[in-house]
Protein backbone atom coordinates (compact mmCIF):
# COMPACT_ATOMS: atom_id res chain seq x y z
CA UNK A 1 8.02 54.65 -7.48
CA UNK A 2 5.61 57.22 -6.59
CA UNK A 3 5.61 59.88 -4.01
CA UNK A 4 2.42 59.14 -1.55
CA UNK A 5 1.01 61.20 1.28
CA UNK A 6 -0.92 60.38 4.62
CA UNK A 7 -2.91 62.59 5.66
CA UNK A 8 -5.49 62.14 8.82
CA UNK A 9 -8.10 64.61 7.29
CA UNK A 10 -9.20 67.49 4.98
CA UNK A 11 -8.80 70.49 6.82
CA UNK A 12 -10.48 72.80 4.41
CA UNK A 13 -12.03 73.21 1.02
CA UNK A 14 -12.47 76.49 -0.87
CA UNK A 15 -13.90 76.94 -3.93
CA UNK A 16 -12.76 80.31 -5.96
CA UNK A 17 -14.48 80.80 -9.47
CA UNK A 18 -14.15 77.19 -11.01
CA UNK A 19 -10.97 76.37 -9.15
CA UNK A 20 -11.50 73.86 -5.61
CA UNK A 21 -8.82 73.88 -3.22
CA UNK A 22 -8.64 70.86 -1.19
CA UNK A 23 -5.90 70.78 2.32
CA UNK A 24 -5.30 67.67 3.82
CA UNK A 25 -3.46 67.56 7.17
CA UNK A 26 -2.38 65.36 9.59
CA UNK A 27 -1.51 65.23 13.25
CA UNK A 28 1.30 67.15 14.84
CA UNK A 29 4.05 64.95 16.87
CA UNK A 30 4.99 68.34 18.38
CA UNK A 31 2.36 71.14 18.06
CA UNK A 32 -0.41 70.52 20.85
CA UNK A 33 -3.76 72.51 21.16
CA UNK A 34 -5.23 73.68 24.46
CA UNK A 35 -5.83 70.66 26.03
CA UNK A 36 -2.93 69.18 25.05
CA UNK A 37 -4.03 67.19 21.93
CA UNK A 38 -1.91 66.76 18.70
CA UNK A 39 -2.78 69.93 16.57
CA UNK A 40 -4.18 69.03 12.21
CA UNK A 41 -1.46 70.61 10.33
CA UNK A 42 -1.51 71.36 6.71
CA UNK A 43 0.49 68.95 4.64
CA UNK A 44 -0.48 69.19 1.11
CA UNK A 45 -3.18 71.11 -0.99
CA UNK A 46 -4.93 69.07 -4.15
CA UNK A 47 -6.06 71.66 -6.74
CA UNK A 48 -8.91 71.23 -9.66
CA UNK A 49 -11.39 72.41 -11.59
CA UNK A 50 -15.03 72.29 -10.05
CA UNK A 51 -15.93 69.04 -12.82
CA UNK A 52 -13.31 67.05 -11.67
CA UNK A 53 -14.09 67.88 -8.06
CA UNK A 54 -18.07 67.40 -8.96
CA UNK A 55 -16.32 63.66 -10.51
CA UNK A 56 -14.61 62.92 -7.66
CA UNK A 57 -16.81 63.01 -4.94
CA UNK A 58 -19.31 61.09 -6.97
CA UNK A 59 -16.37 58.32 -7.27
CA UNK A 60 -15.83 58.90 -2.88
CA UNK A 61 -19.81 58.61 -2.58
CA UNK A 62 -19.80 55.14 -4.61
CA UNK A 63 -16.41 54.24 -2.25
CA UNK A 64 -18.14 55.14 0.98
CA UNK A 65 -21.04 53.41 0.21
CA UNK A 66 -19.08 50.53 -0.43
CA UNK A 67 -17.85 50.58 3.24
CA UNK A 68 -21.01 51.16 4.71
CA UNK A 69 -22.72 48.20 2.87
CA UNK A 70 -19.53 46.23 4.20
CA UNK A 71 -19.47 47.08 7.50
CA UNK A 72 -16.56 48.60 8.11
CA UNK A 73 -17.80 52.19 9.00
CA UNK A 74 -21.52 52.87 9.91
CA UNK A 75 -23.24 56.61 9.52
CA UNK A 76 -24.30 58.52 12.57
CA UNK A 77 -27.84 58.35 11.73
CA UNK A 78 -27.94 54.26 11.80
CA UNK A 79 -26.21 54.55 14.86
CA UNK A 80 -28.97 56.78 16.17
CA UNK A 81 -31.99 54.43 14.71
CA UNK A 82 -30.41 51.37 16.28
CA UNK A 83 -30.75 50.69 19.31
CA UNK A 84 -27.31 50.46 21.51
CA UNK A 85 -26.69 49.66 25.17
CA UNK A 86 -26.33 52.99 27.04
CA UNK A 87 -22.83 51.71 28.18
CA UNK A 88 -21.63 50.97 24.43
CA UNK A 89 -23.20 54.31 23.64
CA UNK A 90 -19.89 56.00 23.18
CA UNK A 91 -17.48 53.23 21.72
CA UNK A 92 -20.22 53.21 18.65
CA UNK A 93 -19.98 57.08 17.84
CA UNK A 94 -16.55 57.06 18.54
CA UNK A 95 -16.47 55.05 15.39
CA UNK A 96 -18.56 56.75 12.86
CA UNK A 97 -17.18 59.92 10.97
CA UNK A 98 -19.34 63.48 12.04
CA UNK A 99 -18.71 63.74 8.44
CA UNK A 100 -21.31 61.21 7.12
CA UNK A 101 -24.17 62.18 8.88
């Protein structure tokens, strides 16, 4: 058996020399921000060397792409070429990522 980790996110990425620093969190059950929404709290930080990172996200692209082609996430810029209902308007960008635009 393996240990395994859910995470809702990255939080943050930093890059020192040739090192990348990658923190994944996930919601708080407890820790609430201002208007009373579960806080992203760090759970876990991958570290690697730039080329593997550089490997990796060419490996996420191909995945991602994979998804969009099916149909089970769409970018925000299709979304914004597409015509949509003004009352669906919101349901539709409430399901693409801010991070694929």
């Amino acid at each position: 058996m393996s240990d395994e980790l859910y995470a809702d996110g990255v939080g943050e990425i930093t890059i020192t020399g040739s090192i990348v620093r990658i923190d994944f969190v996930s919601l708080s059950p407890e820790e609430r921000d201002g208007n009373n929404n579960p806080k992203a709290v760090f759970r876990q930080r991958v570290i690697m060397p730039v080329d593997a990172f550089a490997n990796s996200m060419d490996l996420l692209q191909k995945a991602l792409n994979g998804l969009v082609e099916a149909g089970a996430i769409r970018r925000i810029a299709d979304l914004q070429k597409a015509p949509v209902p003004e009352i669906h308007r919101e349901a539709a960008t409430a399901n693409a990522s801010p991070n694929f635009n």
